[in-house]
N, C-alpha and C. Protein backbone atom coordinates (compact mmCIF):
# COMPACT_ATOMS: atom_id res chain seq x y z
N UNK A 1 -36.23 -36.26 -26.58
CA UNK A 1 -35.74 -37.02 -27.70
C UNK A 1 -34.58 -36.27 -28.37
N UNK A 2 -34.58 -35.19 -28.72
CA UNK A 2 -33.30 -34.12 -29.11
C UNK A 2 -32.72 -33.64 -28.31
N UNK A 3 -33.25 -33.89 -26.98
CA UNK A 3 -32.55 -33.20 -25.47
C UNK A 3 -31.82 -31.60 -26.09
N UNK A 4 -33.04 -30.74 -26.43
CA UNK A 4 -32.92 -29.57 -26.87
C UNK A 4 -33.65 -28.62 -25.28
N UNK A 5 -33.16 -27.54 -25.02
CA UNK A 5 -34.66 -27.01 -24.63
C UNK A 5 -35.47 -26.55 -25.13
N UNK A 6 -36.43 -25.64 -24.36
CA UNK A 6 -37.62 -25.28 -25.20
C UNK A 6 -36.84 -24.04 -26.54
N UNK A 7 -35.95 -23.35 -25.54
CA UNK A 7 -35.42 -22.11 -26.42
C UNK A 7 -34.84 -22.42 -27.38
N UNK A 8 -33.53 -23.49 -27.03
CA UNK A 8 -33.15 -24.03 -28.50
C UNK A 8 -33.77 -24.35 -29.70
N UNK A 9 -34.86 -25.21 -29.14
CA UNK A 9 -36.16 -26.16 -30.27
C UNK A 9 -36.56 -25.07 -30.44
N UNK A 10 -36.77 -23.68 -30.08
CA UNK A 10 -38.04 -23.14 -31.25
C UNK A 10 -36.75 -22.07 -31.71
N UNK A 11 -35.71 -21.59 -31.38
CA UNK A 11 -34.64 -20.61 -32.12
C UNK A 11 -33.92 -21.50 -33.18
N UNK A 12 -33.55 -22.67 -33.15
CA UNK A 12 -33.53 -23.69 -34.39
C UNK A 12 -34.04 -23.82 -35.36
N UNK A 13 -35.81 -24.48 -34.91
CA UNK A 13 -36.64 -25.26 -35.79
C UNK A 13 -37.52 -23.50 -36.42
N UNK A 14 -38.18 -23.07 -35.49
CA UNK A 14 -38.87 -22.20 -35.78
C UNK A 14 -38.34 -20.58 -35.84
N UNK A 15 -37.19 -20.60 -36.69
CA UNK A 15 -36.02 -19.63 -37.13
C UNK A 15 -37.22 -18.92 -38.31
N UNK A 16 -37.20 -17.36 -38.34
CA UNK A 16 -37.90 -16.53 -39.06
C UNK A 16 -37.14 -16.51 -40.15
N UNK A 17 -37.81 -16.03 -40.96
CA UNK A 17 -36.79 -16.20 -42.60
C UNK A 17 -36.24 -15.33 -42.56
N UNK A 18 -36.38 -14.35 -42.03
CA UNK A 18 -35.42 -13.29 -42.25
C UNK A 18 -34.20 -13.26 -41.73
N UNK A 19 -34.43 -14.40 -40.53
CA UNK A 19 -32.82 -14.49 -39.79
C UNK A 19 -32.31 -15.28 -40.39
N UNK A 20 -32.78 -16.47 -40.76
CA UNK A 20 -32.52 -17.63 -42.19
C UNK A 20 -31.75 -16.88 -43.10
N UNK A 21 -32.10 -15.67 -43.76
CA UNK A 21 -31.36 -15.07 -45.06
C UNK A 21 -30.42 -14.12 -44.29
N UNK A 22 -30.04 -13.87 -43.08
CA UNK A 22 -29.78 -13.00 -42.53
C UNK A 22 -28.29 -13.94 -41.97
N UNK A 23 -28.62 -15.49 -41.69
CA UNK A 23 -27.54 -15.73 -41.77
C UNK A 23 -26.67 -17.06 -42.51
N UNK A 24 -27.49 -16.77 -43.81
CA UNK A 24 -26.95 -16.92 -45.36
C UNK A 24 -26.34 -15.82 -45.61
N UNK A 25 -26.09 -14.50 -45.35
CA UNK A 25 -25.22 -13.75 -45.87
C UNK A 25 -24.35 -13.49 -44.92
N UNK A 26 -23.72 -14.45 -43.90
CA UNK A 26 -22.55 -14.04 -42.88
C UNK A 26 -21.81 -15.34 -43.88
N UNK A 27 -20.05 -14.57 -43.15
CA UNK A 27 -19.32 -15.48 -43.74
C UNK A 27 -19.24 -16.81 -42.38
N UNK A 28 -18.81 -17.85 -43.24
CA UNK A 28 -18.64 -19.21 -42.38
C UNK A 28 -18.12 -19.04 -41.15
N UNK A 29 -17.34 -17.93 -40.76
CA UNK A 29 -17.02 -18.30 -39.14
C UNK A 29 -18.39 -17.27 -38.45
N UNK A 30 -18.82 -16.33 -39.17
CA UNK A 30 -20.03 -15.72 -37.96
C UNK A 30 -20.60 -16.72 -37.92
N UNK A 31 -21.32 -17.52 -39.44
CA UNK A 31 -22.42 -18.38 -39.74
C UNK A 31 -22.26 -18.85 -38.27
N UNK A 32 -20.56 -19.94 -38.17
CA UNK A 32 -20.80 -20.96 -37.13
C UNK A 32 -21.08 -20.39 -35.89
N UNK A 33 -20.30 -19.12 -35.64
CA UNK A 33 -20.69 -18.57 -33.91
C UNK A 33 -22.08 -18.53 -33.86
N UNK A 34 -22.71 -17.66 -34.92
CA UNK A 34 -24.57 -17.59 -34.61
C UNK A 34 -25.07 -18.80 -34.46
N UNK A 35 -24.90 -19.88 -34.72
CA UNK A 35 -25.57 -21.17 -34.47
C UNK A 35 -25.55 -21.45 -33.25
N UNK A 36 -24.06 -21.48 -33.04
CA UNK A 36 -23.55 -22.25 -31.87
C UNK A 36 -24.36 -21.29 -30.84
N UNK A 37 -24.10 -20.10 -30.59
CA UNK A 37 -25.19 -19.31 -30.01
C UNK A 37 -26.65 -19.27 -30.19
N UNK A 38 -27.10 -19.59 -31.07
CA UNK A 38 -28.83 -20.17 -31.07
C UNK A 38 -29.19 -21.53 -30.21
N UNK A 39 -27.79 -22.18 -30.43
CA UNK A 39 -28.48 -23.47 -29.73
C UNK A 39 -27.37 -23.91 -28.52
N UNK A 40 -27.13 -22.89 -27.81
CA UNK A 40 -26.22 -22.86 -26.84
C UNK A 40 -25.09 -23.49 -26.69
N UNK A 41 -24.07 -23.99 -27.81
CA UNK A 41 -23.15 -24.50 -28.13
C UNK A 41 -21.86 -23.53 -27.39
N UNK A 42 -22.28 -22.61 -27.60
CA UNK A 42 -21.15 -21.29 -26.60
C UNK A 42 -20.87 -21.34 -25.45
N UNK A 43 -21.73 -21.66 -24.81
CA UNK A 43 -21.69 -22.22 -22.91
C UNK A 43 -21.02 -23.21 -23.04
N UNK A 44 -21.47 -24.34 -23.74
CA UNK A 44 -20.30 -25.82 -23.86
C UNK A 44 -18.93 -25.44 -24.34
N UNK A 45 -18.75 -24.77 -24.98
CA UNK A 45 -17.12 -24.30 -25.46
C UNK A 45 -16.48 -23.48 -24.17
N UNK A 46 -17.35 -22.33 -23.38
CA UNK A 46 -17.10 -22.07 -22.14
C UNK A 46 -17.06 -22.45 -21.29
N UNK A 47 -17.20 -24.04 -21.30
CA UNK A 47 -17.28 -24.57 -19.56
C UNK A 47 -15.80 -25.33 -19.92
N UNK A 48 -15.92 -25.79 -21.08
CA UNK A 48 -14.65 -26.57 -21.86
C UNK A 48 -13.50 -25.69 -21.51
N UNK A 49 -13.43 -24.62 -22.20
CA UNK A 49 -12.25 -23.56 -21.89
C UNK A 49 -11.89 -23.70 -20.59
N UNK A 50 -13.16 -23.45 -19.64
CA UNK A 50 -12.49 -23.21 -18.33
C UNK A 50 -12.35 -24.54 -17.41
N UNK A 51 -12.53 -25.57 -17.99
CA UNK A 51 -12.21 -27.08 -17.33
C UNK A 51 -10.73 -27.09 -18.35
N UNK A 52 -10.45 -26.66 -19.39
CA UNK A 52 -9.03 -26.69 -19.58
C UNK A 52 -8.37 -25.55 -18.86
N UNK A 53 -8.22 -24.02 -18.66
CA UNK A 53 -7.50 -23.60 -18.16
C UNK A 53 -7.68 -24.23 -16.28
N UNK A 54 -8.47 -24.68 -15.95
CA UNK A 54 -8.31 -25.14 -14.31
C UNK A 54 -7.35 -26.50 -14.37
N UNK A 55 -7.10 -26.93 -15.54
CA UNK A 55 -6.49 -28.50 -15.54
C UNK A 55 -4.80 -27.92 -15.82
N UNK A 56 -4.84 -26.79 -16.19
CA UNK A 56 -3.54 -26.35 -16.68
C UNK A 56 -2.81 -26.02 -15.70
N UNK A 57 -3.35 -24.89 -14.99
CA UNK A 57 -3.51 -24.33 -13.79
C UNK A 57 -2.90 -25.18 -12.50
N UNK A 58 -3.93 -26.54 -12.27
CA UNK A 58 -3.22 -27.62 -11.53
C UNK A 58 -2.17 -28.14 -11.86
N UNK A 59 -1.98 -28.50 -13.16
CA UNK A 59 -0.72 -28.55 -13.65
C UNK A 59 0.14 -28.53 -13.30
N UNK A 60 0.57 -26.38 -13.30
CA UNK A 60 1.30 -25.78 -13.07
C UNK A 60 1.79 -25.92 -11.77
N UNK A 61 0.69 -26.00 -10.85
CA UNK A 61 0.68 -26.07 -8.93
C UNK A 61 1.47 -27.18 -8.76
N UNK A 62 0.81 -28.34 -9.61
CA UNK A 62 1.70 -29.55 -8.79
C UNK A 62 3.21 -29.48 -8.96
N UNK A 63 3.65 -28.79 -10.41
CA UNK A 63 4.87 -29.39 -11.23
C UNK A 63 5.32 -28.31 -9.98
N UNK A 64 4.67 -27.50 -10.14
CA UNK A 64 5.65 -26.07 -8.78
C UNK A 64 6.16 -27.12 -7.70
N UNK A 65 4.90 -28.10 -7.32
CA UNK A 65 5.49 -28.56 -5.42
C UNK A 65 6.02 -29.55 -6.12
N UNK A 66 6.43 -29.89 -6.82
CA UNK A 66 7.07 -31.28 -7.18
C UNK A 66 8.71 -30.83 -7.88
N UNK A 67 8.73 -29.72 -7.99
CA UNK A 67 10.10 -28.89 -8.01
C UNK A 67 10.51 -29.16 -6.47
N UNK A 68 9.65 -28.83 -6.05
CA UNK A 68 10.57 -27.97 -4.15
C UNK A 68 10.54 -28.99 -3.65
N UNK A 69 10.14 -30.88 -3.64
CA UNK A 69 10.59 -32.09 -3.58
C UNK A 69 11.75 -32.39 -3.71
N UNK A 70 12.64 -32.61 -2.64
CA UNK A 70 14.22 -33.03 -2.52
C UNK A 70 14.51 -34.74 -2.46
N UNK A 71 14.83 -35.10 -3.55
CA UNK A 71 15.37 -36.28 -3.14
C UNK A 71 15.58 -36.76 -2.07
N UNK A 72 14.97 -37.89 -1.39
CA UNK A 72 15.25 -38.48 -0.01
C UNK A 72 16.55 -38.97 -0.23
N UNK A 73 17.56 -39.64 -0.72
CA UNK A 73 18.63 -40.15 -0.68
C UNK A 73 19.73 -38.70 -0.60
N UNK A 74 19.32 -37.54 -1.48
CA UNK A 74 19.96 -36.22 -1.17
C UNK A 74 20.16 -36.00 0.38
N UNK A 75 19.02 -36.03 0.31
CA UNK A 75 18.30 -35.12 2.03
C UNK A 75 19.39 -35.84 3.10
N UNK A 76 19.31 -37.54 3.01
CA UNK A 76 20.12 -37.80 3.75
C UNK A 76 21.39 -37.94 3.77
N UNK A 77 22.06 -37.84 2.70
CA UNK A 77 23.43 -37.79 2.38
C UNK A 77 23.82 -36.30 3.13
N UNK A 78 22.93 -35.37 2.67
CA UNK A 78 23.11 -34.09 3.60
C UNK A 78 23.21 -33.85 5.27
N UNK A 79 22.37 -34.87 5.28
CA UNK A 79 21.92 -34.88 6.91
C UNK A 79 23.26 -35.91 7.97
N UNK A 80 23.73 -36.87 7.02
CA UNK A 80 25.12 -37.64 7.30
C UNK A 80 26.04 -36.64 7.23
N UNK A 81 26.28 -35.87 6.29
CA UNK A 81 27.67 -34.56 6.45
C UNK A 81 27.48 -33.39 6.88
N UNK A 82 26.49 -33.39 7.56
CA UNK A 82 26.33 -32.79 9.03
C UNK A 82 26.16 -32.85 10.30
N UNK A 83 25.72 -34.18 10.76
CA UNK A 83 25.94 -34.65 11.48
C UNK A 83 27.13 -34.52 12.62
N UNK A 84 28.34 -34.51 12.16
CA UNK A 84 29.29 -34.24 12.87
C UNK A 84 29.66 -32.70 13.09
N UNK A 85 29.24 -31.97 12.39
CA UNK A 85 29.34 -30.80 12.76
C UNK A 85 27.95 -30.38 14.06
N UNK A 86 27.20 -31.16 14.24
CA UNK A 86 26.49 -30.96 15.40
C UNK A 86 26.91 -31.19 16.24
N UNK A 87 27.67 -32.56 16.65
CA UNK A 87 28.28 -32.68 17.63
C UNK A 87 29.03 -31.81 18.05
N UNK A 88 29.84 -31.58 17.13
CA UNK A 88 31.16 -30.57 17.54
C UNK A 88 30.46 -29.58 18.42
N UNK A 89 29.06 -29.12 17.65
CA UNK A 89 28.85 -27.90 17.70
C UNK A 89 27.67 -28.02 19.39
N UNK A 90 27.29 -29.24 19.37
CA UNK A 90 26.32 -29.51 21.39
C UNK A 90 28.14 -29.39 22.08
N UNK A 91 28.93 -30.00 21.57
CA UNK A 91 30.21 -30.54 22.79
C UNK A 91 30.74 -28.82 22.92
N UNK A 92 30.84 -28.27 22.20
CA UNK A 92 31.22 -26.85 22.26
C UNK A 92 30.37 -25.99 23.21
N UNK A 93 28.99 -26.19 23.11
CA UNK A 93 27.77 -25.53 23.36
C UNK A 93 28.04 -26.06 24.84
N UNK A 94 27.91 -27.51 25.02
CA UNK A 94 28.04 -28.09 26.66
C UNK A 94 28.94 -27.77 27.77
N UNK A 95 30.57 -27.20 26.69
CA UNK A 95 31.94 -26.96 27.49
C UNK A 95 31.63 -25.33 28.26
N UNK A 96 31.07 -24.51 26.73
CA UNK A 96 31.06 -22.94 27.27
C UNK A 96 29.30 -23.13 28.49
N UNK A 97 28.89 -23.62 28.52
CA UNK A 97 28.12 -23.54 29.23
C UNK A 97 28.77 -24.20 30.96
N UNK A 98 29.25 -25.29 30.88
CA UNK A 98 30.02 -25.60 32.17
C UNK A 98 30.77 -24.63 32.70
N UNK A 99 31.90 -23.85 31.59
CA UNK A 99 32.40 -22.91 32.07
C UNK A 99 32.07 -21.94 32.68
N UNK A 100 31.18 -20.80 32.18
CA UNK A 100 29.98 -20.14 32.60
C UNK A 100 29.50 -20.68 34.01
N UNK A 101 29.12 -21.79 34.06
CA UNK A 101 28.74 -22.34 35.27
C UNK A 101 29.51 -22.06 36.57
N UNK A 102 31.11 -22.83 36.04
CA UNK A 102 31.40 -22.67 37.22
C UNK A 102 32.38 -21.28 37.34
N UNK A 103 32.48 -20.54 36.61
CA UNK A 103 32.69 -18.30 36.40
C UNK A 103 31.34 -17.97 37.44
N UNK A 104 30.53 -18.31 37.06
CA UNK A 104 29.44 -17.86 37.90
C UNK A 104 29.27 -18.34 39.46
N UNK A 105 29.55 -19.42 39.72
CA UNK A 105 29.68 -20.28 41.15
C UNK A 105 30.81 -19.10 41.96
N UNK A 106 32.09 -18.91 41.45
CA UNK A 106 33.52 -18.51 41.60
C UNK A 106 32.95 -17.20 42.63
């Protein structure tokens, strides 16, 4: 019904007076950590933390590969003004190789 556990329900409900007056005299931010630590509120802030730094984290990863993503219309505008320098560069490759060929036949 309180979906407490057992430890919470009795470090809560069945709190000794002395820890009662013990933490009536902390100031408001211990007050809140000791609670949150009596009734395990600290683990939930720690799973929180670290489901935010892993979301950040991915974040960071994707925005990284989504940097090193080249425009497809780039890519091919690149790949068109080079193009002809391949040719040049097989018809060059095909001539010294014939030559070679027939230096070597000779």
């Amino acid at each position: 019904m309180l979906q407490l556990d057992y430890r919470s329900f009795t470090t809560s409900v069945f709190a000794q007076q002395k820890e009662l007056a013990k933490l009536s005299s902390f100031q408001p931010e211990e007050r809140r950590q000791s609670i949150n630590r009596l009734i395990n509120i600290d683990q939930i802030d720690k799973a929180r933390d670290k489901v935010r730094r892993d979301k950040n984290e991915q974040t960071a990863f994707l925005n990284g590969k989504k940097s090193n993503i080249k425009d497809i219309p780039e890519l091919k505008a690149q790949k068109e003004k080079l193009l002809p320098r391949q040719k040049e560069l097989a018809t060059a490759n095909r001539d010294n190789f014939q030559r070679n060929k027939r230096k070597n036949q000779s």
